[in-house]
PDB file of N, CA and C in Angstrom:
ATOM      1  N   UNK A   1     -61.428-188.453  32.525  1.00  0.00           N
ATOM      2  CA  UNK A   1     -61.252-188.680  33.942  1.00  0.00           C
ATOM      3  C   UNK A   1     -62.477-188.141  34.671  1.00  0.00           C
ATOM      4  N   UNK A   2     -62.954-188.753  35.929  1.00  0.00           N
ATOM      5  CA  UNK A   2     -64.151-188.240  36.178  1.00  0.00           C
ATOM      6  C   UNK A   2     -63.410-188.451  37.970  1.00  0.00           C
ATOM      7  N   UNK A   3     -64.366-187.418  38.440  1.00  0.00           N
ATOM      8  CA  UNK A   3     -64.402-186.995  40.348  1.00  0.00           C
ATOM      9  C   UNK A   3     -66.008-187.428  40.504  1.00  0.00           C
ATOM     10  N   UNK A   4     -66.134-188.125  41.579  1.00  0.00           N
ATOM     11  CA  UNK A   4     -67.166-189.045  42.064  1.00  0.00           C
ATOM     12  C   UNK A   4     -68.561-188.671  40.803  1.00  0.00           C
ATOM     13  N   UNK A   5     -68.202-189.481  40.005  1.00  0.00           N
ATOM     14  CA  UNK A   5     -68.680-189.841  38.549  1.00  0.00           C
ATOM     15  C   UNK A   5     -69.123-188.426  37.916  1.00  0.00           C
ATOM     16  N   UNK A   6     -68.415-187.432  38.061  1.00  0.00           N
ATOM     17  CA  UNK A   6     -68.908-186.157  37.305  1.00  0.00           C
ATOM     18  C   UNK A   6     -67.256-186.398  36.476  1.00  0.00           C
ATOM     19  N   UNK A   7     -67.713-186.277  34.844  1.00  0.00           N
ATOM     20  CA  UNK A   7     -66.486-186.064  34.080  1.00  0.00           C
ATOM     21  C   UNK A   7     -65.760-184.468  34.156  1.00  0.00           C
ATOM     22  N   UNK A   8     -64.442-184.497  34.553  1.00  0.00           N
ATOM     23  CA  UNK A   8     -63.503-183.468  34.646  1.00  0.00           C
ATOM     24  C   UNK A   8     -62.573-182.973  33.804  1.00  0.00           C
ATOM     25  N   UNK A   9     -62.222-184.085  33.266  1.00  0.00           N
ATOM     26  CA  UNK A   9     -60.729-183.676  32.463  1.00  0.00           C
ATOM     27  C   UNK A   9     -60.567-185.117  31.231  1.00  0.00           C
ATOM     28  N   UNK A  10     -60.282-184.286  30.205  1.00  0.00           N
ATOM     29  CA  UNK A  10     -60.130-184.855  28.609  1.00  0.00           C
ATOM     30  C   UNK A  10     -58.523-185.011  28.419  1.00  0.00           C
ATOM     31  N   UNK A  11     -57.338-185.843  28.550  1.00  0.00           N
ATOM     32  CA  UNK A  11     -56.165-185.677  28.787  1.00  0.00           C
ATOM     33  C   UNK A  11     -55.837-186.848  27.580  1.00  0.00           C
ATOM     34  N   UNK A  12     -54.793-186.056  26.938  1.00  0.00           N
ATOM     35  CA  UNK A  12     -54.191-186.883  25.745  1.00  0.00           C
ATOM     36  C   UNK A  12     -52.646-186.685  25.816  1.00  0.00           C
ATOM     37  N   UNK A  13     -52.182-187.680  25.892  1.00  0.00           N
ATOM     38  CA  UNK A  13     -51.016-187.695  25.955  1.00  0.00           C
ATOM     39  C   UNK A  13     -49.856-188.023  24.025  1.00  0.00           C
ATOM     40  N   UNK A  14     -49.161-187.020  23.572  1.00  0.00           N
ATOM     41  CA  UNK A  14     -48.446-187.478  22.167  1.00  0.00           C
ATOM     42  C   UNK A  14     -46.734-187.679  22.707  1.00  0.00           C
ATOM     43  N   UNK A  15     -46.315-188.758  22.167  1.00  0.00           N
ATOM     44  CA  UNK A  15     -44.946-189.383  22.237  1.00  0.00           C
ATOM     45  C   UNK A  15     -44.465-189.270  20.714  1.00  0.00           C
ATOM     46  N   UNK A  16     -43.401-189.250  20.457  1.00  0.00           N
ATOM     47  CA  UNK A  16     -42.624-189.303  19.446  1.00  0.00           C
ATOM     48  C   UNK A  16     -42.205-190.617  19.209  1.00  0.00           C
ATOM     49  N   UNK A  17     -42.626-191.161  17.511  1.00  0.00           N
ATOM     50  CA  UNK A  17     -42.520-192.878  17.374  1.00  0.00           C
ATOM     51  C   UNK A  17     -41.685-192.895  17.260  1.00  0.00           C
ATOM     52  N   UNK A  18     -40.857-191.800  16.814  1.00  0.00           N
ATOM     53  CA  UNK A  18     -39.017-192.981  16.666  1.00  0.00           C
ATOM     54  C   UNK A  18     -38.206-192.815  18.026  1.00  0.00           C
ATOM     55  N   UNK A  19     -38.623-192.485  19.200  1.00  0.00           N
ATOM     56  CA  UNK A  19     -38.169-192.475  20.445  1.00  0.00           C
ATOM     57  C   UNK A  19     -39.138-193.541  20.872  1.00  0.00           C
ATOM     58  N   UNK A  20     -40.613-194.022  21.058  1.00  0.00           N
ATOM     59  CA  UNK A  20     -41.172-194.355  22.300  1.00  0.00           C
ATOM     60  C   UNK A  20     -42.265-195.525  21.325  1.00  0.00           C
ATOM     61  N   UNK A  21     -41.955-195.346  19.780  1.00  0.00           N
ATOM     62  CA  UNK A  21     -43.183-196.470  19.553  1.00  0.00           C
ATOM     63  C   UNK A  21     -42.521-197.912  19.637  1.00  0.00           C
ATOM     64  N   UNK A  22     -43.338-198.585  19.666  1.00  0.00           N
ATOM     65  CA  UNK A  22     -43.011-200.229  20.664  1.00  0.00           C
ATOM     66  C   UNK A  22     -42.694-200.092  21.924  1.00  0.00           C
ATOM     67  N   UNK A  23     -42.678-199.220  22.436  1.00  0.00           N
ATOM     68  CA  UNK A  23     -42.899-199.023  24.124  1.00  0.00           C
ATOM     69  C   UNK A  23     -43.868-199.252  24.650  1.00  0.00           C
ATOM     70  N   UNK A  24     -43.690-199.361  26.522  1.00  0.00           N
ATOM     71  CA  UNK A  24     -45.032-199.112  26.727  1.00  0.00           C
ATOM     72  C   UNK A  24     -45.726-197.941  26.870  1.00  0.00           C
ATOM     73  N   UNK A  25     -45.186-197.071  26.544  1.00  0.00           N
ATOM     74  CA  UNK A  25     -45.578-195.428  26.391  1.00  0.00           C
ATOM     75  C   UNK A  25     -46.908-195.279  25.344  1.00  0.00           C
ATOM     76  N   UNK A  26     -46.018-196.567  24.405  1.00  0.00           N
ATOM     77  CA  UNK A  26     -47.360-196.563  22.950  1.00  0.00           C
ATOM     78  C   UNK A  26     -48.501-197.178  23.782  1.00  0.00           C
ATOM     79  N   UNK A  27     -48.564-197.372  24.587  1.00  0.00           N
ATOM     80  CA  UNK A  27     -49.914-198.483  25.094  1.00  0.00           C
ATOM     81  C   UNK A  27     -50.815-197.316  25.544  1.00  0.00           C
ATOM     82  N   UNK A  28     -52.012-197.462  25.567  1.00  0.00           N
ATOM     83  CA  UNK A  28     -53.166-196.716  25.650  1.00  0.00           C
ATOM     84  C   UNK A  28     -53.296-196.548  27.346  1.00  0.00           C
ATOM     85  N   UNK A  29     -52.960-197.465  28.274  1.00  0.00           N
ATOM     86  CA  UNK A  29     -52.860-197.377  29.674  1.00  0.00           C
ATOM     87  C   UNK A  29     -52.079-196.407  30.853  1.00  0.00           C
ATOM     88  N   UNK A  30     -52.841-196.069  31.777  1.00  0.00           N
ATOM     89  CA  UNK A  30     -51.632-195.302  32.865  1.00  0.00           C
ATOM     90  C   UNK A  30     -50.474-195.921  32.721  1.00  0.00           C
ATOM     91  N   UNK A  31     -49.175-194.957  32.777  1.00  0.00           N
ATOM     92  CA  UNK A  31     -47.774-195.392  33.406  1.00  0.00           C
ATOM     93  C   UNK A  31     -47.535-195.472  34.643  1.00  0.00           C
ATOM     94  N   UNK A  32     -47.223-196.574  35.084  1.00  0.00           N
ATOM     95  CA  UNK A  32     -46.901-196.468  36.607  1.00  0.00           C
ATOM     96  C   UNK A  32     -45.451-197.060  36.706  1.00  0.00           C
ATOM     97  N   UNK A  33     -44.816-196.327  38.075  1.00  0.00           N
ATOM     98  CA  UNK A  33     -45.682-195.802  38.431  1.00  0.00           C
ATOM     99  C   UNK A  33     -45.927-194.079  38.269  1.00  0.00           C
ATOM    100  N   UNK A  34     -45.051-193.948  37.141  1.00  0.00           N
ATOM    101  CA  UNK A  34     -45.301-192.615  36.663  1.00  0.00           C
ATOM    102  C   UNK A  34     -44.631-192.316  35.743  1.00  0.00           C
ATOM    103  N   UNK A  35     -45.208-191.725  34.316  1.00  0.00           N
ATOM    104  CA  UNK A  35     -44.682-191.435  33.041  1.00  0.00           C
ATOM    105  C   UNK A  35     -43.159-190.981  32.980  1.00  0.00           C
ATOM    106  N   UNK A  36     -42.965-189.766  34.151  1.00  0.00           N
ATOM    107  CA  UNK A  36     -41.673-189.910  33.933  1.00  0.00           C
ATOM    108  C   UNK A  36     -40.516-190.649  34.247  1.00  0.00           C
ATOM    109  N   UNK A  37     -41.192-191.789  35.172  1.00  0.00           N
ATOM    110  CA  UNK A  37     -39.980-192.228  35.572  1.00  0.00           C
ATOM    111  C   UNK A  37     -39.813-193.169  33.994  1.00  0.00           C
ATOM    112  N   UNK A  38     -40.919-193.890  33.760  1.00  0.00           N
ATOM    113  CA  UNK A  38     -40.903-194.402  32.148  1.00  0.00           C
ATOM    114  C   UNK A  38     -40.284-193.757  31.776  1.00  0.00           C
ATOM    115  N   UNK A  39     -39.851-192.538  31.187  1.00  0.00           N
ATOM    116  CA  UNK A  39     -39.066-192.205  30.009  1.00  0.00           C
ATOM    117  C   UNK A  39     -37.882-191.895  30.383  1.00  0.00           C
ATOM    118  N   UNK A  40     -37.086-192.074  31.988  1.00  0.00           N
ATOM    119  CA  UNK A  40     -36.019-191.936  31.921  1.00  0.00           C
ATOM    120  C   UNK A  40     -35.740-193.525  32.244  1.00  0.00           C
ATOM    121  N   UNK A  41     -36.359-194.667  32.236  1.00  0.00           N
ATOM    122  CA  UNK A  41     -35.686-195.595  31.828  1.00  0.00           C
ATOM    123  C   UNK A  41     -35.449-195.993  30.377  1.00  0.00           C
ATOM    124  N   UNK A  42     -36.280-195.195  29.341  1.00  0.00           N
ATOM    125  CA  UNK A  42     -35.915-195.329  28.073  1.00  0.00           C
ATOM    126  C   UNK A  42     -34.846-194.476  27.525  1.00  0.00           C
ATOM    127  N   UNK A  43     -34.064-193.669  28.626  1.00  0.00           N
ATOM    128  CA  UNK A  43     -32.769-192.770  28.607  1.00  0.00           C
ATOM    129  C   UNK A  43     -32.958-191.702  28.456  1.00  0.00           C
ATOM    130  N   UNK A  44     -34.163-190.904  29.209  1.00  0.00           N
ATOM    131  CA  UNK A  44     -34.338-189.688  28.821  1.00  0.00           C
ATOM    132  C   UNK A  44     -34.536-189.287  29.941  1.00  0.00           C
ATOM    133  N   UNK A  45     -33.711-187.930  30.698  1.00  0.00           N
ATOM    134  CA  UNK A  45     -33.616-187.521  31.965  1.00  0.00           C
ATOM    135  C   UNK A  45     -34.518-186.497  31.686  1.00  0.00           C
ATOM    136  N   UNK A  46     -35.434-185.630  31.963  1.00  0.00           N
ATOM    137  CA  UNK A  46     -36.123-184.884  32.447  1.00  0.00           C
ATOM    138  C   UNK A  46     -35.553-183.245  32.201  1.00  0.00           C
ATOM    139  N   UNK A  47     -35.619-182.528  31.631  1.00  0.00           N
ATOM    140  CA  UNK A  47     -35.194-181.244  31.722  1.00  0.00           C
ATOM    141  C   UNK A  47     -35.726-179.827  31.806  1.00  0.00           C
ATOM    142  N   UNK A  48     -37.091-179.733  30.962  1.00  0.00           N
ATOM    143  CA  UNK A  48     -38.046-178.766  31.082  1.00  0.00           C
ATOM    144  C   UNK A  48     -39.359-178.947  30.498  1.00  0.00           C
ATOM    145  N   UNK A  49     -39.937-177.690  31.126  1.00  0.00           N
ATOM    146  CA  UNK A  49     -41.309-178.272  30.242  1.00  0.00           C
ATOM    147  C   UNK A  49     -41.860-176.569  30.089  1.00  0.00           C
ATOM    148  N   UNK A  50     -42.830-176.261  29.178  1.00  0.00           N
ATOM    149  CA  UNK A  50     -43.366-175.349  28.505  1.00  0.00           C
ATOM    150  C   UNK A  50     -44.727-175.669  28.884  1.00  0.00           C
ATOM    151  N   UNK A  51     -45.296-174.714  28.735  1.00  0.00           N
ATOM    152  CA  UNK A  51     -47.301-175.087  29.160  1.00  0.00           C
ATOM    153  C   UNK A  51     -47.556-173.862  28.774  1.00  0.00           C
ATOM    154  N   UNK A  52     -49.221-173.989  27.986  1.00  0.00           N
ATOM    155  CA  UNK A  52     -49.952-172.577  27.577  1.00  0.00           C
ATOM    156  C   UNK A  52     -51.176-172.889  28.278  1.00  0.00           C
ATOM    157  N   UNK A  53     -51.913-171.992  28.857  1.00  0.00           N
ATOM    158  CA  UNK A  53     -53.174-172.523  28.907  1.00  0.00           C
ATOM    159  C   UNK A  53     -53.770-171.200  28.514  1.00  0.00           C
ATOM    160  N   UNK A  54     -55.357-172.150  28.023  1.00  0.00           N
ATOM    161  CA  UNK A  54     -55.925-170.816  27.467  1.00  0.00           C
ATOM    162  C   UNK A  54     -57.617-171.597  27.628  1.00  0.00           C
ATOM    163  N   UNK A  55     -58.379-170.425  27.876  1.00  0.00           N
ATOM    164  CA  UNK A  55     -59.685-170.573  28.511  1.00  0.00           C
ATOM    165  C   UNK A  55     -60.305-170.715  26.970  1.00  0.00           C
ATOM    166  N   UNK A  56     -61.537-170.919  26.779  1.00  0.00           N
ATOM    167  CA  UNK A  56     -61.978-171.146  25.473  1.00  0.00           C
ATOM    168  C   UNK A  56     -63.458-171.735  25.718  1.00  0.00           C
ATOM    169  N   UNK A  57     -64.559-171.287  25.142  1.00  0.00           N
ATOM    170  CA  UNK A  57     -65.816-172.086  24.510  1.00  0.00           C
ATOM    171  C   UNK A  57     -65.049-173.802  24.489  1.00  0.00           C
ATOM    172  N   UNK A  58     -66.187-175.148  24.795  1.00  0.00           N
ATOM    173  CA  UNK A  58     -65.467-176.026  24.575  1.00  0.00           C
ATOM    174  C   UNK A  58     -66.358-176.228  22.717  1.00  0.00           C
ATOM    175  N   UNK A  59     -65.715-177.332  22.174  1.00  0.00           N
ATOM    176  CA  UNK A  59     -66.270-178.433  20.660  1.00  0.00           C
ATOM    177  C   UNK A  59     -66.928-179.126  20.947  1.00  0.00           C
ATOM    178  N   UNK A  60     -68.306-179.095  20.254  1.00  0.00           N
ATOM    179  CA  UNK A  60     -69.189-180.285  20.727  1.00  0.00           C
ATOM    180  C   UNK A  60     -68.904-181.934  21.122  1.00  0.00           C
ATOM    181  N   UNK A  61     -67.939-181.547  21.498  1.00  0.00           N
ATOM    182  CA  UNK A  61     -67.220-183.076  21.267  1.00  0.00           C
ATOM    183  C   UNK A  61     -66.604-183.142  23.040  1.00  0.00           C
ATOM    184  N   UNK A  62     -66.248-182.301  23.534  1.00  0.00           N
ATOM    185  CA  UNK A  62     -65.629-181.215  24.594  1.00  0.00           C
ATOM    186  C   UNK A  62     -66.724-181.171  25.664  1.00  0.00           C
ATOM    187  N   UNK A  63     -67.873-180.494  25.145  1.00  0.00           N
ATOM    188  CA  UNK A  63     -69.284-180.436  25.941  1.00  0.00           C
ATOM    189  C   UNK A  63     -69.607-181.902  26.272  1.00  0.00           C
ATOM    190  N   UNK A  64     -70.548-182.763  25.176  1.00  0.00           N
ATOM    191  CA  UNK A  64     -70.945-184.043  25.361  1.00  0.00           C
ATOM    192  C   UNK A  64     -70.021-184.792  26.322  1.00  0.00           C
ATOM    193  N   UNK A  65     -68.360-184.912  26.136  1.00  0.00           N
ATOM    194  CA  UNK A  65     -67.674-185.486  27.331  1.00  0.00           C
ATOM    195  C   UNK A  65     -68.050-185.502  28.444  1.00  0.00           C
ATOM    196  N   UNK A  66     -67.361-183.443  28.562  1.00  0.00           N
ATOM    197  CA  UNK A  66     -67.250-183.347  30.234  1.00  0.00           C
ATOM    198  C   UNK A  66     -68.806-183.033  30.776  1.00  0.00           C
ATOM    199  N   UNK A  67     -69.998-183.235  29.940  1.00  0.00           N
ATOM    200  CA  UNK A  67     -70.886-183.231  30.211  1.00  0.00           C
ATOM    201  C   UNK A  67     -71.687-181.548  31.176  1.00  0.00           C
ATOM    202  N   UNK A  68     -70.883-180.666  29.839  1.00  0.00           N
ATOM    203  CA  UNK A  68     -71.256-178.936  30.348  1.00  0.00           C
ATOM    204  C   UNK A  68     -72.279-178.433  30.451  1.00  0.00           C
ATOM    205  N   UNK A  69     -72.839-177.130  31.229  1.00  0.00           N
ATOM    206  CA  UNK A  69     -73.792-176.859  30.755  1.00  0.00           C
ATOM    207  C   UNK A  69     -73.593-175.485  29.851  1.00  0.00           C
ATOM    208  N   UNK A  70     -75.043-175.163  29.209  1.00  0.00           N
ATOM    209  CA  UNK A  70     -74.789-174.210  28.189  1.00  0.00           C
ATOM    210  C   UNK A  70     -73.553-172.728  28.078  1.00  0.00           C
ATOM    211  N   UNK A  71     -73.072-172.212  27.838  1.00  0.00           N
ATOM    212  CA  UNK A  71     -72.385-171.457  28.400  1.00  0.00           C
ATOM    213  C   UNK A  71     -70.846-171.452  28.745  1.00  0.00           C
ATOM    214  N   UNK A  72     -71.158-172.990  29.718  1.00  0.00           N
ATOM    215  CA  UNK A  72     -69.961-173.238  30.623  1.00  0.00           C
ATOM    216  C   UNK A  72     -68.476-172.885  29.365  1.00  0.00           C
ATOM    217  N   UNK A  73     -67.612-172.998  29.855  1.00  0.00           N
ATOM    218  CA  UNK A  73     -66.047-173.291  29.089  1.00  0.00           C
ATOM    219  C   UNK A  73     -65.557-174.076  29.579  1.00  0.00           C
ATOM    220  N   UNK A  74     -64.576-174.461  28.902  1.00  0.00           N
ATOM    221  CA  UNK A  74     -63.253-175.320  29.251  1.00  0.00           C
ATOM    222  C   UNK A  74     -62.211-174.494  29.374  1.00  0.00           C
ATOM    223  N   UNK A  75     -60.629-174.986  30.238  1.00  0.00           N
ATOM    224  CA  UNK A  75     -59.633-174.855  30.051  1.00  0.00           C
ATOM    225  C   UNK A  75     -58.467-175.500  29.444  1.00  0.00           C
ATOM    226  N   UNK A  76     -57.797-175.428  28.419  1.00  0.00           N
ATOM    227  CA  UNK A  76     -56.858-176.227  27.453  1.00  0.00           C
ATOM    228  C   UNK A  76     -55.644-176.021  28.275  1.00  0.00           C
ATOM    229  N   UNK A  77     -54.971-176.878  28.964  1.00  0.00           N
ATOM    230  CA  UNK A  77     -53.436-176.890  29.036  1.00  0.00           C
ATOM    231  C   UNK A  77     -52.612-177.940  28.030  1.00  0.00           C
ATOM    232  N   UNK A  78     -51.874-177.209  27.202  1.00  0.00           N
ATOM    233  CA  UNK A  78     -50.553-177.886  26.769  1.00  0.00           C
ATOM    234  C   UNK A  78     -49.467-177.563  27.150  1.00  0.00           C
ATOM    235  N   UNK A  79     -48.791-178.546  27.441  1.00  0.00           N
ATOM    236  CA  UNK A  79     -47.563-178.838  28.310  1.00  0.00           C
ATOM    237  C   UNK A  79     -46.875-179.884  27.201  1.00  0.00           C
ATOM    238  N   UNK A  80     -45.191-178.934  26.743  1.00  0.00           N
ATOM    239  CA  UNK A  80     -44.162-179.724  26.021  1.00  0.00           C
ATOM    240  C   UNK A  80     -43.568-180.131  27.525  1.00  0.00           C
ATOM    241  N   UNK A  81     -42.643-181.255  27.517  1.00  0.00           N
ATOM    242  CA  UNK A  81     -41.729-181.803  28.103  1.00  0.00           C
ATOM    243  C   UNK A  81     -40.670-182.021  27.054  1.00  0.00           C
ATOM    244  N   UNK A  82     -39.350-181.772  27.632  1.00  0.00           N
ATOM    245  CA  UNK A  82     -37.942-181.551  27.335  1.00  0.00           C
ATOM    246  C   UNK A  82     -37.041-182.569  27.925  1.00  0.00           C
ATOM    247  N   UNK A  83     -36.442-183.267  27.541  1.00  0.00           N
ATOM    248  CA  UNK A  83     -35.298-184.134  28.125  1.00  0.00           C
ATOM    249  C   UNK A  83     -33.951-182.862  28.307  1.00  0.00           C
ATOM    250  N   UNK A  84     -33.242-183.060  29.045  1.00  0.00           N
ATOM    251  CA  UNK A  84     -32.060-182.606  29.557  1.00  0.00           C
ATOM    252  C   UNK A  84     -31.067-182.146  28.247  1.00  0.00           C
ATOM    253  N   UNK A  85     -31.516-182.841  27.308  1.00  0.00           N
ATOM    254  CA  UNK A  85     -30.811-182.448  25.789  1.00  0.00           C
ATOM    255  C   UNK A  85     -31.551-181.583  25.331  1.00  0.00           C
ATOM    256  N   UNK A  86     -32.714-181.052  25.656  1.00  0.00           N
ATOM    257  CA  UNK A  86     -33.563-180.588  24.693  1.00  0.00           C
ATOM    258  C   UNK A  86     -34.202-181.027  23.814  1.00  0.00           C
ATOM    259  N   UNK A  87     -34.522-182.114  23.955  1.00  0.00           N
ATOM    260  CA  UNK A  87     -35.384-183.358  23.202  1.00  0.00           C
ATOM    261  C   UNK A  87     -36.654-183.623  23.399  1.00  0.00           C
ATOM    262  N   UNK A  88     -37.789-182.962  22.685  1.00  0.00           N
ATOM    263  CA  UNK A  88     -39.058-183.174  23.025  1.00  0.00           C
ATOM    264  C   UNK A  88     -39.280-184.526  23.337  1.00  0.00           C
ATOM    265  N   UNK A  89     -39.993-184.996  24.128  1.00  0.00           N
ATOM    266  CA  UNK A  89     -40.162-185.998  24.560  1.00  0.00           C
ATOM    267  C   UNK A  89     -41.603-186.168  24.948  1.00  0.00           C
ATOM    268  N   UNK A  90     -42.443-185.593  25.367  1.00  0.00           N
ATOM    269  CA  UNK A  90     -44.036-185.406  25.736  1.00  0.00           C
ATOM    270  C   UNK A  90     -44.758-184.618  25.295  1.00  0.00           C
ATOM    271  N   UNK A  91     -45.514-184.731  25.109  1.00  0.00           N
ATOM    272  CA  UNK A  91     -46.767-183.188  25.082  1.00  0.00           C
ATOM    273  C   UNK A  91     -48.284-183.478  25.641  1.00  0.00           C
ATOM    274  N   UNK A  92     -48.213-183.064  26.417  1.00  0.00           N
ATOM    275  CA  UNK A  92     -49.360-183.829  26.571  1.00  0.00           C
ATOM    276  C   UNK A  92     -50.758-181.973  26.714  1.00  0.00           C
ATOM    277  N   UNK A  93     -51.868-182.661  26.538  1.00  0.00           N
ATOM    278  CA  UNK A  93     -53.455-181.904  25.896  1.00  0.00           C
ATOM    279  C   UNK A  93     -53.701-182.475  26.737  1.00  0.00           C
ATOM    280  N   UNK A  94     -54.426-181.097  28.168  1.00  0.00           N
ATOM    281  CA  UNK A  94     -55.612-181.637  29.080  1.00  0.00           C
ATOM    282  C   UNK A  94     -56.756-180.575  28.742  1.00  0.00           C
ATOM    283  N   UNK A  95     -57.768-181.412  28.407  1.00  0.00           N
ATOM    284  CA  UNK A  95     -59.094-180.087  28.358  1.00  0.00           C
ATOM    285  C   UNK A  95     -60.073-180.622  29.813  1.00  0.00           C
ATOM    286  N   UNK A  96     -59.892-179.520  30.324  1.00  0.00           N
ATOM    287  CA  UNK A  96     -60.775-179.281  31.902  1.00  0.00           C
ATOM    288  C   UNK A  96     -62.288-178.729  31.968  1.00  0.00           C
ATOM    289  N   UNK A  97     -63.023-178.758  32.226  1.00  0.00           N
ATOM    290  CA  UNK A  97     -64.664-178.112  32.743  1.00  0.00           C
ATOM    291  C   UNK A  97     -64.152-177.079  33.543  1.00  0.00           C
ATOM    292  N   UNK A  98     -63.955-175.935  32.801  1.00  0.00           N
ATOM    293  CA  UNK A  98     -63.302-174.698  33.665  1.00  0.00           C
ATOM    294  C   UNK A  98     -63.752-174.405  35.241  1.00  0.00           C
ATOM    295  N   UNK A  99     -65.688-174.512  35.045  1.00  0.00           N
ATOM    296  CA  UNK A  99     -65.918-174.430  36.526  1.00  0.00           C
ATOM    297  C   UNK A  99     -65.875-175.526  37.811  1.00  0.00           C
ATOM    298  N   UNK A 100     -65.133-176.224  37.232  1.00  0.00           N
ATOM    299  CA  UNK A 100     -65.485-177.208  38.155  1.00  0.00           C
ATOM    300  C   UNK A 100     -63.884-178.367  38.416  1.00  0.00           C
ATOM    301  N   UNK A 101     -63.120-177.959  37.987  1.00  0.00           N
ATOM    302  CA  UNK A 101     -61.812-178.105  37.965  1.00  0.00           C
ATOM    303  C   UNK A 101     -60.630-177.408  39.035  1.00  0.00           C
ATOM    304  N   UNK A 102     -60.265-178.411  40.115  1.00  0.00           N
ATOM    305  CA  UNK A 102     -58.935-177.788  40.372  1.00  0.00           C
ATOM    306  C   UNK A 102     -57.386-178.579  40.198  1.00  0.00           C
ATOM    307  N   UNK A 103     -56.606-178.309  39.578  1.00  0.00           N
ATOM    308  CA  UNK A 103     -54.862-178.974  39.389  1.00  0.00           C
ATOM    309  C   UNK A 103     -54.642-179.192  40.447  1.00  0.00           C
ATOM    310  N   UNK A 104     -54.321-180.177  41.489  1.00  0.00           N
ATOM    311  CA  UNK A 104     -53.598-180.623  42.205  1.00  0.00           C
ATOM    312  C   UNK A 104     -52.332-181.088  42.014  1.00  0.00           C
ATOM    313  N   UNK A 105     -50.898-180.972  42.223  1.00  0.00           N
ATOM    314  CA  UNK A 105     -50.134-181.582  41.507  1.00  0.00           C
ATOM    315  C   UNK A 105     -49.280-182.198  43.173  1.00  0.00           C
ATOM    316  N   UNK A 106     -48.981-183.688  43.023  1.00  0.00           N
ATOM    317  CA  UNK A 106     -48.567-184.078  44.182  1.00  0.00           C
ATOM    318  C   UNK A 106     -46.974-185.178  43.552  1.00  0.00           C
ATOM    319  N   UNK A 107     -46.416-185.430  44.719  1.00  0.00           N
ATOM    320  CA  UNK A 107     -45.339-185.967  44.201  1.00  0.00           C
ATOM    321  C   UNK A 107     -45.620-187.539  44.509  1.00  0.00           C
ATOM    322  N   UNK A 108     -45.238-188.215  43.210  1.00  0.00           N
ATOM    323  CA  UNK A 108     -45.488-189.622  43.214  1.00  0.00           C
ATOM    324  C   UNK A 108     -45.113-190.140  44.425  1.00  0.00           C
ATOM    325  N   UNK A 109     -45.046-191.039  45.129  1.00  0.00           N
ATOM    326  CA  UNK A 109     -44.729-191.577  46.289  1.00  0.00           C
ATOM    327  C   UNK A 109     -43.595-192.471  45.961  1.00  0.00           C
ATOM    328  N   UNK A 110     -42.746-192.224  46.825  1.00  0.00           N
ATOM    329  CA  UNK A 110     -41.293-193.027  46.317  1.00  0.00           C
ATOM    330  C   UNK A 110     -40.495-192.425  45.220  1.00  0.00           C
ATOM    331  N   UNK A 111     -40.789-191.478  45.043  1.00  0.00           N
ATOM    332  CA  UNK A 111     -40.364-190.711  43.542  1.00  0.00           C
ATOM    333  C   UNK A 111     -40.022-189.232  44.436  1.00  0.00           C
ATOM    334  N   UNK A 112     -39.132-188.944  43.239  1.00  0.00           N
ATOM    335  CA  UNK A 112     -38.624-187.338  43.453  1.00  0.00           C
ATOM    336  C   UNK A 112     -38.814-186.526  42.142  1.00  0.00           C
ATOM    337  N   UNK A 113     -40.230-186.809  41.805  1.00  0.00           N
ATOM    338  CA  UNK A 113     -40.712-185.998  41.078  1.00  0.00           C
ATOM    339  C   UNK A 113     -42.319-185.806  40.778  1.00  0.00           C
ATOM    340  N   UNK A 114     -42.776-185.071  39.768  1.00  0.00           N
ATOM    341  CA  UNK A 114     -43.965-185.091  39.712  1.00  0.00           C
ATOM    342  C   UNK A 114     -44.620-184.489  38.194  1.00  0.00           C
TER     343      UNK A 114
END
């Protein structure tokens, strides 16, 4: 993902295939108009979520992306998502350009969630 063409954020999203493969979850594209409302039409209500984040040197792989300079770090957030059963359902891996990164988190529009 890039902010007026400077790359920001490395975001991978993992689904579970015997819940979500042949979906459009499996598709490589944004969900709109937002992942979760996708997975509670595939019957999965929303229940919790877990997140670690942890600061770190980025992998040359990490650098070349977000396009760092020497030194710089990244920030790793992983975030499980939980269905209402306790059913993993998401996980999603964002790696950030530590200095140059802020989380905004806003609520979808028309939605009562985020």
């Amino acid at each position: 993902m890039t902010a007026n063409d400077v790359p920001v954020r490395i975001a991978t999203s993992y689904f579970r295939a015997d819940l979500f493969g042949g979906t459009r979850l499996a598709e490589p594209e944004f969900v709109r108009p937002s992942l979760q409302s996708a997975i509670v039409a595939l019957g999965h209500t929303f229940g919790h979520a877990e997140e670690s984040l942890i600061a770190r040197p980025p992998t040359a792989f990490e650098r070349e992306t977000l396009e760092l300079d020497p030194g710089e770090w990244v920030v790793q957030v992983l975030r499980a998502s939980y269905s209402s059963e306790d059913i993993p359902v998401h996980v999603l891996e964002t790696i950030c350009a530590a200095s140059r990164h802020v989380f905004s988190i806003t609520q979808v529009a028309g939605h009562d969630e985020f």
